[in-house]
Protein backbone atom coordinates (compact mmCIF):
# COMPACT_ATOMS: atom_id res chain seq x y z
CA UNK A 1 0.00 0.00 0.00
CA UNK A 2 1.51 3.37 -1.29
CA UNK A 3 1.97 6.11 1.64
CA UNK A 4 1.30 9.79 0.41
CA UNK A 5 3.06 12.41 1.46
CA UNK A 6 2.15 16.25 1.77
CA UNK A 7 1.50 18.00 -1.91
CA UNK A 8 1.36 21.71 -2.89
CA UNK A 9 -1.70 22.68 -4.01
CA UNK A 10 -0.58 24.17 -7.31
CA UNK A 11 -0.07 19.65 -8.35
CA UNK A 12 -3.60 19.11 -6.78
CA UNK A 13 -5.45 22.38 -8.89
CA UNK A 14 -3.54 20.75 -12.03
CA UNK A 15 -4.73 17.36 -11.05
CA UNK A 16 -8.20 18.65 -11.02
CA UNK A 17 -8.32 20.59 -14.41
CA UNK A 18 -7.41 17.44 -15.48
CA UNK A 19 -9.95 15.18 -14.03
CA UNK A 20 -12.55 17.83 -15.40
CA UNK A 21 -11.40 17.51 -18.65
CA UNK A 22 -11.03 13.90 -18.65
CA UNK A 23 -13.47 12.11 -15.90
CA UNK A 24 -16.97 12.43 -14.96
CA UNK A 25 -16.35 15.07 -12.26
CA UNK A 26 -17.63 19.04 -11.37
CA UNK A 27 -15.47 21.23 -9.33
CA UNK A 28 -16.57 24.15 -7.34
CA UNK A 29 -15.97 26.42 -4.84
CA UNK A 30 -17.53 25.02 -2.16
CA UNK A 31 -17.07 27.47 1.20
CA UNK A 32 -14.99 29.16 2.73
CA UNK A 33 -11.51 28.04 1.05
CA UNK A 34 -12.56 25.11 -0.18
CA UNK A 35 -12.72 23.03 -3.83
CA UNK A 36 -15.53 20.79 -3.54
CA UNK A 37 -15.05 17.76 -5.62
CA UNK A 38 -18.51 16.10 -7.34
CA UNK A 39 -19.01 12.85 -9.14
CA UNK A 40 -21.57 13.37 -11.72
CA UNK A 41 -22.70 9.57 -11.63
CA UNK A 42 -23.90 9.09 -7.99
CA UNK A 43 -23.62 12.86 -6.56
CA UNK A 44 -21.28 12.35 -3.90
CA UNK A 45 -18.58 15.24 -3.31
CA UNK A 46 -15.28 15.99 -1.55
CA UNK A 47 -14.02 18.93 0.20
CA UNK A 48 -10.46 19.63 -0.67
CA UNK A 49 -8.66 22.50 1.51
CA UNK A 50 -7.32 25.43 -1.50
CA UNK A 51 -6.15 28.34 1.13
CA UNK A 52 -3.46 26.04 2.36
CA UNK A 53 -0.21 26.20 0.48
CA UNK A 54 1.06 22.28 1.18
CA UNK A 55 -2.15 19.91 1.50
CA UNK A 56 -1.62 17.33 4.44
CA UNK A 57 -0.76 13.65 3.51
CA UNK A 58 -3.88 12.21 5.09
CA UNK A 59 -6.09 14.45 3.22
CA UNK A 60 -4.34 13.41 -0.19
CA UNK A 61 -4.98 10.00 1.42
CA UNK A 62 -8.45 10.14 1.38
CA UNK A 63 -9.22 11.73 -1.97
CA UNK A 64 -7.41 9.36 -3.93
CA UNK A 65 -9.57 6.70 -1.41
CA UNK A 66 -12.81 8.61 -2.49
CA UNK A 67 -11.53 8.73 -6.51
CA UNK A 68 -11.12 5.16 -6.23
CA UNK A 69 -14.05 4.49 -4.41
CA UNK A 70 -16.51 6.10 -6.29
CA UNK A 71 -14.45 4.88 -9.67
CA UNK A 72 -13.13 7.94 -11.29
CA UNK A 73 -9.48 7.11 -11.46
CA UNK A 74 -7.35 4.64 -10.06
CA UNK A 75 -4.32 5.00 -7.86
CA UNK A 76 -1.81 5.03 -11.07
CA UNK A 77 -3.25 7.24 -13.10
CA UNK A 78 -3.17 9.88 -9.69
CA UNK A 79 0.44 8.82 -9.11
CA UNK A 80 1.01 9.43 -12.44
CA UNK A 81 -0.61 12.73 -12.78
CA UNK A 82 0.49 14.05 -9.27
C-alpha cells in the first residue's frame, strides 16, 4: 500500500483541471476556502482545503480513497498525474 506524502496545491489544482477535462467530475468552490469535488454519476462530493499552500498527507490519502471508491481514477493514473 503506497503512503502519500504532503502536496502543494498548485499539483492538486492541475490534477483537477485534469480530471474535469477527462473524468466524470464538477469542481466548485464550495465554502470558505474550499474546492468541492462532485461525481456526476452518484452525486457524492469531496471537500479539498485550496487556502493552504502544502495539502496534508492524510487528506491526499483520502481523496485518492474517495476517486477510487466512487471509480473515477485509479491510484496510477493519480500517481502518475500528481
Amino acid at each position: 500500500m503506497a503512503d502519500y506524502a504532503d502536496i502543494k496545491s498548485r499539483k492538486v489544482v492541475r490534477f483537477l483541471r485534469w480530471l474535469v477535462e477527462n473524468k466524470g467530475v464538477e469542481v466548485t468552490s464550495g465554502g470558505r476556502h474550499n474546492y468541492k469535488v462532485t461525481c456526476i454519476r452518484n452525486g457524492k462530493s469531496f471537500p479539498i482545503p485550496s487556502s493552504h499552500k502544502i495539502i496534508n498527507r492524510f487528506v491526499v490519502k483520502a481523496f485518492v480513497d474517495w476517486l477510487v471508491e466512487n471509480e473515477i481514477c485509479t491510484k496510477e493514473e493519480f500517481d502518475g498525474h500528481i
